[in-house]
C-alpha atoms as a PDB file:
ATOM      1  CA  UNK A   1      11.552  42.219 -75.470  1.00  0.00           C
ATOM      2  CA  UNK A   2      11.233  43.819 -79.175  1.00  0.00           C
ATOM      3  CA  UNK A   3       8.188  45.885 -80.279  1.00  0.00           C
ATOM      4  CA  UNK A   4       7.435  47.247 -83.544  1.00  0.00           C
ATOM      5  CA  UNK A   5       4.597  50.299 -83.045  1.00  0.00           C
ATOM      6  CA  UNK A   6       2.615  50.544 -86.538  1.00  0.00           C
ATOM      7  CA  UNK A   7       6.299  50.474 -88.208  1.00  0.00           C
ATOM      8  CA  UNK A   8       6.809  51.850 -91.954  1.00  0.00           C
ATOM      9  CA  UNK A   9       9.862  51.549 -93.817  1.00  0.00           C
ATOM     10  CA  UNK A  10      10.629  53.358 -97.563  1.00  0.00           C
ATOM     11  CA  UNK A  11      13.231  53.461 -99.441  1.00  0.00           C
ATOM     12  CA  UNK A  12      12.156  55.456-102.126  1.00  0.00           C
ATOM     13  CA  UNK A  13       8.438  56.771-103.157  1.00  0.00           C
ATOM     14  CA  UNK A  14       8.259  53.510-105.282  1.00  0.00           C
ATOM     15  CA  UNK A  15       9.955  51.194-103.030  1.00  0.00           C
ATOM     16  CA  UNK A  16       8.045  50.403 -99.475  1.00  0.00           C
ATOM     17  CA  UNK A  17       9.727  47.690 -97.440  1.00  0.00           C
ATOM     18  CA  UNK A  18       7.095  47.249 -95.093  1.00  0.00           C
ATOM     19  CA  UNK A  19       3.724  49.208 -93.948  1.00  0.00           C
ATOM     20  CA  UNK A  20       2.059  49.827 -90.656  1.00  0.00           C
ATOM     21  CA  UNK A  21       3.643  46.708 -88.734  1.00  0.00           C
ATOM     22  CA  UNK A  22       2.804  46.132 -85.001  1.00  0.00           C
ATOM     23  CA  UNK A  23       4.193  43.283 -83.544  1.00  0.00           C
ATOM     24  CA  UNK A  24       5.096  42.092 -80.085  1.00  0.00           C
ATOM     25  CA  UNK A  25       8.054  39.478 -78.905  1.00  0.00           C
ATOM     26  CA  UNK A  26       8.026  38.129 -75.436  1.00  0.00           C
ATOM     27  CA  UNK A  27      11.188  37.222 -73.481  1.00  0.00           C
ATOM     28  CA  UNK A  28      12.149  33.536 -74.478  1.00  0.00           C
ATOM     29  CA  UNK A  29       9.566  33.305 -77.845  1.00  0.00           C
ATOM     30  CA  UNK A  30      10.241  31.506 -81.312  1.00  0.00           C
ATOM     31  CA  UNK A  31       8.508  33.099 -83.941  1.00  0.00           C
ATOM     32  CA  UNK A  32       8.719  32.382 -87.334  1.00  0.00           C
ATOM     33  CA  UNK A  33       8.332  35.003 -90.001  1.00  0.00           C
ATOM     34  CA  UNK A  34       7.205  33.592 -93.353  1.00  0.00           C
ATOM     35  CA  UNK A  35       6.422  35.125 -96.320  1.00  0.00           C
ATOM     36  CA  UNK A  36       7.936  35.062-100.218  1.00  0.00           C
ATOM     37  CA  UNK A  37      10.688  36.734-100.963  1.00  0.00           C
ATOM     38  CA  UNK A  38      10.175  40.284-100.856  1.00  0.00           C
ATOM     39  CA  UNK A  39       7.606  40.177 -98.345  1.00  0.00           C
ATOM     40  CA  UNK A  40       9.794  42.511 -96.054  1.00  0.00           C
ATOM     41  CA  UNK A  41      10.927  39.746 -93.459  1.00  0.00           C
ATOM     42  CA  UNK A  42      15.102  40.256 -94.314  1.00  0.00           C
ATOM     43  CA  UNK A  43      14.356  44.468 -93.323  1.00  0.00           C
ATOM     44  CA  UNK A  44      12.100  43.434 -90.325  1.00  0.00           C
ATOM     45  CA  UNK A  45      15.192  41.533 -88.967  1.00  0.00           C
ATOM     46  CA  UNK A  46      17.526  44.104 -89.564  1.00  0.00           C
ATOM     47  CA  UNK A  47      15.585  46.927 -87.740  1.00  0.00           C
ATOM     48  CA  UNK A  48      15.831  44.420 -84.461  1.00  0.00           C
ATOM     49  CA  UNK A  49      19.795  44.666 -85.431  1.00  0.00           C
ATOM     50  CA  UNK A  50      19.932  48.429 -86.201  1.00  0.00           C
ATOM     51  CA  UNK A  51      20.557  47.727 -89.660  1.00  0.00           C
ATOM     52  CA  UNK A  52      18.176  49.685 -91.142  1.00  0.00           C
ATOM     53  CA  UNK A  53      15.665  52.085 -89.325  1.00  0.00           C
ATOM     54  CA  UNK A  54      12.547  53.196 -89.561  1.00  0.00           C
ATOM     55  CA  UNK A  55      11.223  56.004 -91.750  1.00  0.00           C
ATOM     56  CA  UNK A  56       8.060  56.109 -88.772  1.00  0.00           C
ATOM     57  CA  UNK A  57       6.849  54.552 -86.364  1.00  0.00           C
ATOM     58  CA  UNK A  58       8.949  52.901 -83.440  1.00  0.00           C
ATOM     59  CA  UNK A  59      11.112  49.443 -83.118  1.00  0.00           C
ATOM     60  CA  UNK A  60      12.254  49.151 -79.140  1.00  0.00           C
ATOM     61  CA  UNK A  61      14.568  46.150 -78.282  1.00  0.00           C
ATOM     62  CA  UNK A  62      15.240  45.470 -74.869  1.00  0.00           C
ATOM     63  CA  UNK A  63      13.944  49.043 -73.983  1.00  0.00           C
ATOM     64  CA  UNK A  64      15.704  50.980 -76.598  1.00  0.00           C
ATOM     65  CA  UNK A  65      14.509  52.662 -79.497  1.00  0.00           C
ATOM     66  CA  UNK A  66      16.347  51.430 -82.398  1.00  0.00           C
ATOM     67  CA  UNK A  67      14.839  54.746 -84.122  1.00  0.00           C
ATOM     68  CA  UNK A  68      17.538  57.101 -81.554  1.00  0.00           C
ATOM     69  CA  UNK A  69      20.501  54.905 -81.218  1.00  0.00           C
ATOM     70  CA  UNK A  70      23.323  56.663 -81.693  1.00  0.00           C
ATOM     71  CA  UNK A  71      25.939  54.660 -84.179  1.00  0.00           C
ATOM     72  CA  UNK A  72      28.106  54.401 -80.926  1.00  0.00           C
ATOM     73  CA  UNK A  73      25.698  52.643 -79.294  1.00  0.00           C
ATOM     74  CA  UNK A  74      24.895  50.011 -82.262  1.00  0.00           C
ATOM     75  CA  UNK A  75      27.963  47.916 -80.760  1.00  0.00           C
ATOM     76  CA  UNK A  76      26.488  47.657 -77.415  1.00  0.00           C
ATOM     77  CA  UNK A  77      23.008  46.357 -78.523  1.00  0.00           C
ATOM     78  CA  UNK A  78      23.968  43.774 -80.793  1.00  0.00           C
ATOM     79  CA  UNK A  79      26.450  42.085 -78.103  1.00  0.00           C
ATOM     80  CA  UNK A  80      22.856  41.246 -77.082  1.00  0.00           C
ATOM     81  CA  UNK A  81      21.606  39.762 -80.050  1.00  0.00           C
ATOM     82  CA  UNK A  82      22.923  36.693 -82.376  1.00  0.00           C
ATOM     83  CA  UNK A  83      22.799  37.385 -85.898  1.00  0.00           C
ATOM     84  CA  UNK A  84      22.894  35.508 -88.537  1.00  0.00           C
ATOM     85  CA  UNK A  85      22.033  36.692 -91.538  1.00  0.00           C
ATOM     86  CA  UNK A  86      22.918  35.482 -95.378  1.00  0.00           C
ATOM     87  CA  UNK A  87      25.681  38.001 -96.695  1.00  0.00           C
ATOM     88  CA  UNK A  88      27.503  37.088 -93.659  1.00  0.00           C
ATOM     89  CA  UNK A  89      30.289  35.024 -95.328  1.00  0.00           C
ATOM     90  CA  UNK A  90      32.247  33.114 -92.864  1.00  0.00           C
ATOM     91  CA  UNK A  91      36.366  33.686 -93.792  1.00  0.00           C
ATOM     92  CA  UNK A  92      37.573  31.335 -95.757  1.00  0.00           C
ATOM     93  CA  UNK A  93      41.275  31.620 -94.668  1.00  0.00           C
ATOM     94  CA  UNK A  94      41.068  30.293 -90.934  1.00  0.00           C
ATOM     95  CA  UNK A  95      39.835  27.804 -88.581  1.00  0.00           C
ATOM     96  CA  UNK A  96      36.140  27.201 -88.249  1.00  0.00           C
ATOM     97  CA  UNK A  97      37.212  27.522 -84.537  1.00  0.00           C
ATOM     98  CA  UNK A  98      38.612  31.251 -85.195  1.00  0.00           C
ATOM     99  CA  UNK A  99      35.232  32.163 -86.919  1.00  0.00           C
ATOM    100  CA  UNK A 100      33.955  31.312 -83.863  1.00  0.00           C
ATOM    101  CA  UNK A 101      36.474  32.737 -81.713  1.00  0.00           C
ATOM    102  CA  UNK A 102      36.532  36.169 -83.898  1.00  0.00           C
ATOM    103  CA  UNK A 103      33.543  37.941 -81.795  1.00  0.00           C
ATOM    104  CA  UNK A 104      34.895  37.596 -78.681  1.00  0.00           C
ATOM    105  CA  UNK A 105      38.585  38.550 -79.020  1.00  0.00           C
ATOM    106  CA  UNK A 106      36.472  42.067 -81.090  1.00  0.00           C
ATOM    107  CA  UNK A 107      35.114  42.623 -77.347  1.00  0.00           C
ATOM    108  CA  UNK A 108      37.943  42.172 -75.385  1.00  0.00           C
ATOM    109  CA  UNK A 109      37.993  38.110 -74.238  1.00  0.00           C
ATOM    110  CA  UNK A 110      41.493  36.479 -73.963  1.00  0.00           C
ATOM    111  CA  UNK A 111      42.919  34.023 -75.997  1.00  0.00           C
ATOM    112  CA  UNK A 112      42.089  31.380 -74.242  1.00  0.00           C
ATOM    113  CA  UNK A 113      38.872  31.975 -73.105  1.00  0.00           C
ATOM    114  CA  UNK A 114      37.616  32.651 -76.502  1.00  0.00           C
ATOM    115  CA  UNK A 115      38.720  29.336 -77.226  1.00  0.00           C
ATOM    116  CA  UNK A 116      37.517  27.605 -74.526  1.00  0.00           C
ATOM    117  CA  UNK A 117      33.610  29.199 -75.182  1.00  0.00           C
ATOM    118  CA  UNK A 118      34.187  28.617 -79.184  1.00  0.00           C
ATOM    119  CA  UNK A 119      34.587  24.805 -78.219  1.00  0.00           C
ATOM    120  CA  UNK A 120      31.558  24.971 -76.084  1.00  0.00           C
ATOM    121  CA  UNK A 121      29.616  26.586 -79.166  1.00  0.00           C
ATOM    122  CA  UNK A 122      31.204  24.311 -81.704  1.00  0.00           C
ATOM    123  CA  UNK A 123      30.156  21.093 -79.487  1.00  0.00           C
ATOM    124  CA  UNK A 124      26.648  22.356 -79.167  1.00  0.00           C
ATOM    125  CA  UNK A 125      26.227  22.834 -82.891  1.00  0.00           C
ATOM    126  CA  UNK A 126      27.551  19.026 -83.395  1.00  0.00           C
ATOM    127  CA  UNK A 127      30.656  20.416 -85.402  1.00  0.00           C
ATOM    128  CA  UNK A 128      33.232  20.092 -82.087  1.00  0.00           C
ATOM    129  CA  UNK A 129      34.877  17.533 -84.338  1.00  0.00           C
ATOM    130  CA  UNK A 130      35.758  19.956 -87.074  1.00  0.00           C
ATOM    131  CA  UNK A 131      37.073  22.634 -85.242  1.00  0.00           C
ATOM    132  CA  UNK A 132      40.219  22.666 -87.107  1.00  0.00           C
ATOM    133  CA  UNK A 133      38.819  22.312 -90.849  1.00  0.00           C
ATOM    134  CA  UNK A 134      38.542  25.550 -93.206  1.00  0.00           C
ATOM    135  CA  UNK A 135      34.544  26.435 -94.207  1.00  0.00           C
ATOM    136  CA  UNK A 136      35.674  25.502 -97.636  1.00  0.00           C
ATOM    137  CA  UNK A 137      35.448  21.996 -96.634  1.00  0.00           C
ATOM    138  CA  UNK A 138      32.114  21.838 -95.067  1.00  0.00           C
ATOM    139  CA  UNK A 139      29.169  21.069 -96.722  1.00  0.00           C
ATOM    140  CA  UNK A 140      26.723  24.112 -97.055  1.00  0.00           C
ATOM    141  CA  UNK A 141      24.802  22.859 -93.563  1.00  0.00           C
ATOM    142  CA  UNK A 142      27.772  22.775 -91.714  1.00  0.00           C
ATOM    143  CA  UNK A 143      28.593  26.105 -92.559  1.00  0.00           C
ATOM    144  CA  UNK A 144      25.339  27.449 -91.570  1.00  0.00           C
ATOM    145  CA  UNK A 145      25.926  25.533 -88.352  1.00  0.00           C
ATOM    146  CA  UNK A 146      29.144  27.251 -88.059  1.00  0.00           C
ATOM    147  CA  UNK A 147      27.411  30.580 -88.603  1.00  0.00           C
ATOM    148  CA  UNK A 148      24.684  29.761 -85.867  1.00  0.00           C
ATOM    149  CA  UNK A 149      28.267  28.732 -83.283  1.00  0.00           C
ATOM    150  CA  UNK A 150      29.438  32.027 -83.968  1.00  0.00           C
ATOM    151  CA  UNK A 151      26.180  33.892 -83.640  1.00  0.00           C
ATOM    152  CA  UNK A 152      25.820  32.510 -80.193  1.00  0.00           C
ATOM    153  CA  UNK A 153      29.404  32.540 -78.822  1.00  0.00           C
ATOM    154  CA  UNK A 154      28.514  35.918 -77.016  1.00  0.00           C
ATOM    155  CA  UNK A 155      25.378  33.921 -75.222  1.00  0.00           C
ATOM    156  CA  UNK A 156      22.817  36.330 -76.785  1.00  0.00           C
ATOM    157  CA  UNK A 157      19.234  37.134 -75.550  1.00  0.00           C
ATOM    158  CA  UNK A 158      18.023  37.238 -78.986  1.00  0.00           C
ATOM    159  CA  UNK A 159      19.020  35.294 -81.999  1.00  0.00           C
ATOM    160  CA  UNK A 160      17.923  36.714 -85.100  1.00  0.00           C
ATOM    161  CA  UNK A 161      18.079  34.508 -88.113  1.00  0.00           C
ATOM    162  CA  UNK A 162      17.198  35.467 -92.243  1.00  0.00           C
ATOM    163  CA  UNK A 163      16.702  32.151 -94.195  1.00  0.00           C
ATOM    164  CA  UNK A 164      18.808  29.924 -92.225  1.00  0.00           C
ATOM    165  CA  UNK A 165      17.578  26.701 -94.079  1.00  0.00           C
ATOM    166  CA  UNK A 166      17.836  28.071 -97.621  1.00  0.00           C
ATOM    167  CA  UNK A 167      19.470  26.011-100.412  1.00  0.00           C
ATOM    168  CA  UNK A 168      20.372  23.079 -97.845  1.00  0.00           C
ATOM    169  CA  UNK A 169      18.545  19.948 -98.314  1.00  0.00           C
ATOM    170  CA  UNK A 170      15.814  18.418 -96.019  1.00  0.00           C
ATOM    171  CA  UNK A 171      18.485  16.738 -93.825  1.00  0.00           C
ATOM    172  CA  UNK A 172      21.152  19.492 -93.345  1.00  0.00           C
ATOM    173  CA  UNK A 173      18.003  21.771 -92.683  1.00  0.00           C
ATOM    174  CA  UNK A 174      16.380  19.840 -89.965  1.00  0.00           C
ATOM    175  CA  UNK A 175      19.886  19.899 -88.469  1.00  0.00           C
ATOM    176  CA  UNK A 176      20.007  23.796 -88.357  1.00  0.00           C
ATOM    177  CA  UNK A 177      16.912  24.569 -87.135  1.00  0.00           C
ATOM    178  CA  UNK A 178      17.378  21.700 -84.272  1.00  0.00           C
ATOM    179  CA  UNK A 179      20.359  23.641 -83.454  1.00  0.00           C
ATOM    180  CA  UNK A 180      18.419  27.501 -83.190  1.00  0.00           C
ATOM    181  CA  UNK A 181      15.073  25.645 -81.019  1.00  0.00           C
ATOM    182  CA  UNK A 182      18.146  24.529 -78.789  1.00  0.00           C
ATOM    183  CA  UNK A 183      19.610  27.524 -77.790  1.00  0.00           C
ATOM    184  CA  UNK A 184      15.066  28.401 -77.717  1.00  0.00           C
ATOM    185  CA  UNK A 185      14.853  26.175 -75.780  1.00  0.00           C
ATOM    186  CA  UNK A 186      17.512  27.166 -72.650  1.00  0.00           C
ATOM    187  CA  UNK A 187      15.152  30.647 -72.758  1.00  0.00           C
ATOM    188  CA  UNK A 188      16.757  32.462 -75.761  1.00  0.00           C
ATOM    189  CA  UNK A 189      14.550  34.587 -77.656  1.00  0.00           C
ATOM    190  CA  UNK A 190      14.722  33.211 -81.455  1.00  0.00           C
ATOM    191  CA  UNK A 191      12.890  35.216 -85.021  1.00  0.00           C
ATOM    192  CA  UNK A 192      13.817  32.803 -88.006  1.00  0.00           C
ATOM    193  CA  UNK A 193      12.705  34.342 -91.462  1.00  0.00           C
ATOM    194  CA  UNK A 194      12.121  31.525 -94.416  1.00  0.00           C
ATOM    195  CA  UNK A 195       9.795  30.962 -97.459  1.00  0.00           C
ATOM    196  CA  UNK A 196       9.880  27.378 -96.818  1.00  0.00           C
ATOM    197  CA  UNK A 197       6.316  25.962 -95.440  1.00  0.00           C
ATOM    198  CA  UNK A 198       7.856  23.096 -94.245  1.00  0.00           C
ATOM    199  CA  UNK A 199       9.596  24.668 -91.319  1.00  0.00           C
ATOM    200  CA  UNK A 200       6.838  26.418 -89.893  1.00  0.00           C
ATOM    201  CA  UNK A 201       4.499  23.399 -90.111  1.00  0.00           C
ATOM    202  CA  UNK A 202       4.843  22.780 -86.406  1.00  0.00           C
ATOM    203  CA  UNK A 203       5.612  26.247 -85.361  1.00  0.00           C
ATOM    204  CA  UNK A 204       3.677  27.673 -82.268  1.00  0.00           C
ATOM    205  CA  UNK A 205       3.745  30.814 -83.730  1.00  0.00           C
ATOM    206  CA  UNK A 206       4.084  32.410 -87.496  1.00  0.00           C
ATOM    207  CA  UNK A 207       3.869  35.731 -88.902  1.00  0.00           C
ATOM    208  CA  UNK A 208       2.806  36.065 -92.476  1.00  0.00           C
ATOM    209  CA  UNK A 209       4.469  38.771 -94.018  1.00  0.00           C
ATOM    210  CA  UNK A 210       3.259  39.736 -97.939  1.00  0.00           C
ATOM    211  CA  UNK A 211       4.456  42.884 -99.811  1.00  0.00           C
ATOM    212  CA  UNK A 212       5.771  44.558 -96.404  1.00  0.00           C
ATOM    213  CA  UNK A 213       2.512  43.632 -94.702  1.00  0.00           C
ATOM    214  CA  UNK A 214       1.280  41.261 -92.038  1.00  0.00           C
ATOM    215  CA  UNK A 215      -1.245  38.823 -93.673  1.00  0.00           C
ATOM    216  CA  UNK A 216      -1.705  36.534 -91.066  1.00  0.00           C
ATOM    217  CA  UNK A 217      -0.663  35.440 -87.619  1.00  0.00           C
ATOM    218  CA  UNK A 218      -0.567  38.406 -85.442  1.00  0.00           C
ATOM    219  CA  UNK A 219      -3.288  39.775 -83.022  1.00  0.00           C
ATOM    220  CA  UNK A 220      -0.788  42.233 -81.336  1.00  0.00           C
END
């Protein structure tokens, strides 16, 4: 499902993001990146997204070549993928339920049946409760719960999260990532970046990134 073929990406002759990745990502795998912060894991995930590109070698999601995507084709691959990444600020001046509701009225869903799947999101994130609250009164692992509803409202293939557990305590983090091997575990394909060892103690598989390169935990 995603491929990275001996990947390089610089953004200046001082500044190399990451060098000479090859990775593999089957159809319905959890893999954690880990790694510092700098190790190159936030630009890894946003090559999957078409966020950034490659300066060589080749990224292909779901068959395409994220290197030759046209910008009018960005839309159509990421109504394949759920992203949630941390600049992603949810909007502080509506419903948690309109957050949720927001990506599918951008594609074309009705009223109502935006509603109807942001429930179904909402209730699988544990926050169907608080559909009518503002962000501003969640706690910081709500919110991120809130993000992960929305990422997943358009029933992704891939969900791509960057530090989803960061500044939340133990509790409010155990509760996010039960919420991403959830959607893993009804066949989604999930890549969670995070610094924290903790969260990848019982991972099946990790990728160690350091200094843009893979360390550890890849034999592709």
């Amino acid at each position: 499902m995603i491929e990275f073929e001996h990947v390089n990406k610089q953004y200046s002759p001082d500044a190399t993001a990451l060098s000479d990745i090859s990775l593999s990502v089957a159809k319905g795998e959890l893999v954690f990146l880990a790694g510092p912060s700098g190790a190159g894991k936030s630009t890894l995930l946003k090559m999957i997204a078409a966020m950034e590109r490659p300066t060589s070698g080749r990224v292909i999601v779901n068959g395409q070549d994220i290197g030759k995507i046209k910008p009018a084709g960005v839309p159509f691959l990421r109504r394949n993928l759920g992203l949630i990444f941390q600049q992603q600020r949810l909007l502080t001046d509506r419903s948690i339920l309109a957050n949720v509701m927001l990506p599918l009225l951008v594609t074309g869903a009705s009223k109502a049946q935006a509603e109807q799947r942001a429930r179904a999101a909402l209730d699988k994130v544990g926050l169907l409760e608080r559909a009518l609250a503002r962000p501003l009164a969640l706690s910081g692992g709500e919110q991120q719960r809130v993000a992960i509803a929305r990422a997943i409202v358009n029933r992704p293939q891939i969900i791509l999260a960057d530090e989803p557990t960061a500044n939340l305590d133990r509790a409010s983090a155990d509760k996010v990532l039960d919420a991403l091997k959830a959607f893993h575990s009804v066949g989604v394909t999930c890549l969670i970046s995070t610094h924290d060892e903790r969260v990848i103690e019982s991972a099946a598989r990790v990728i160690h990134l350091k200094l843009g390169h893979i360390v550890s935990g890849e034999d592709a």
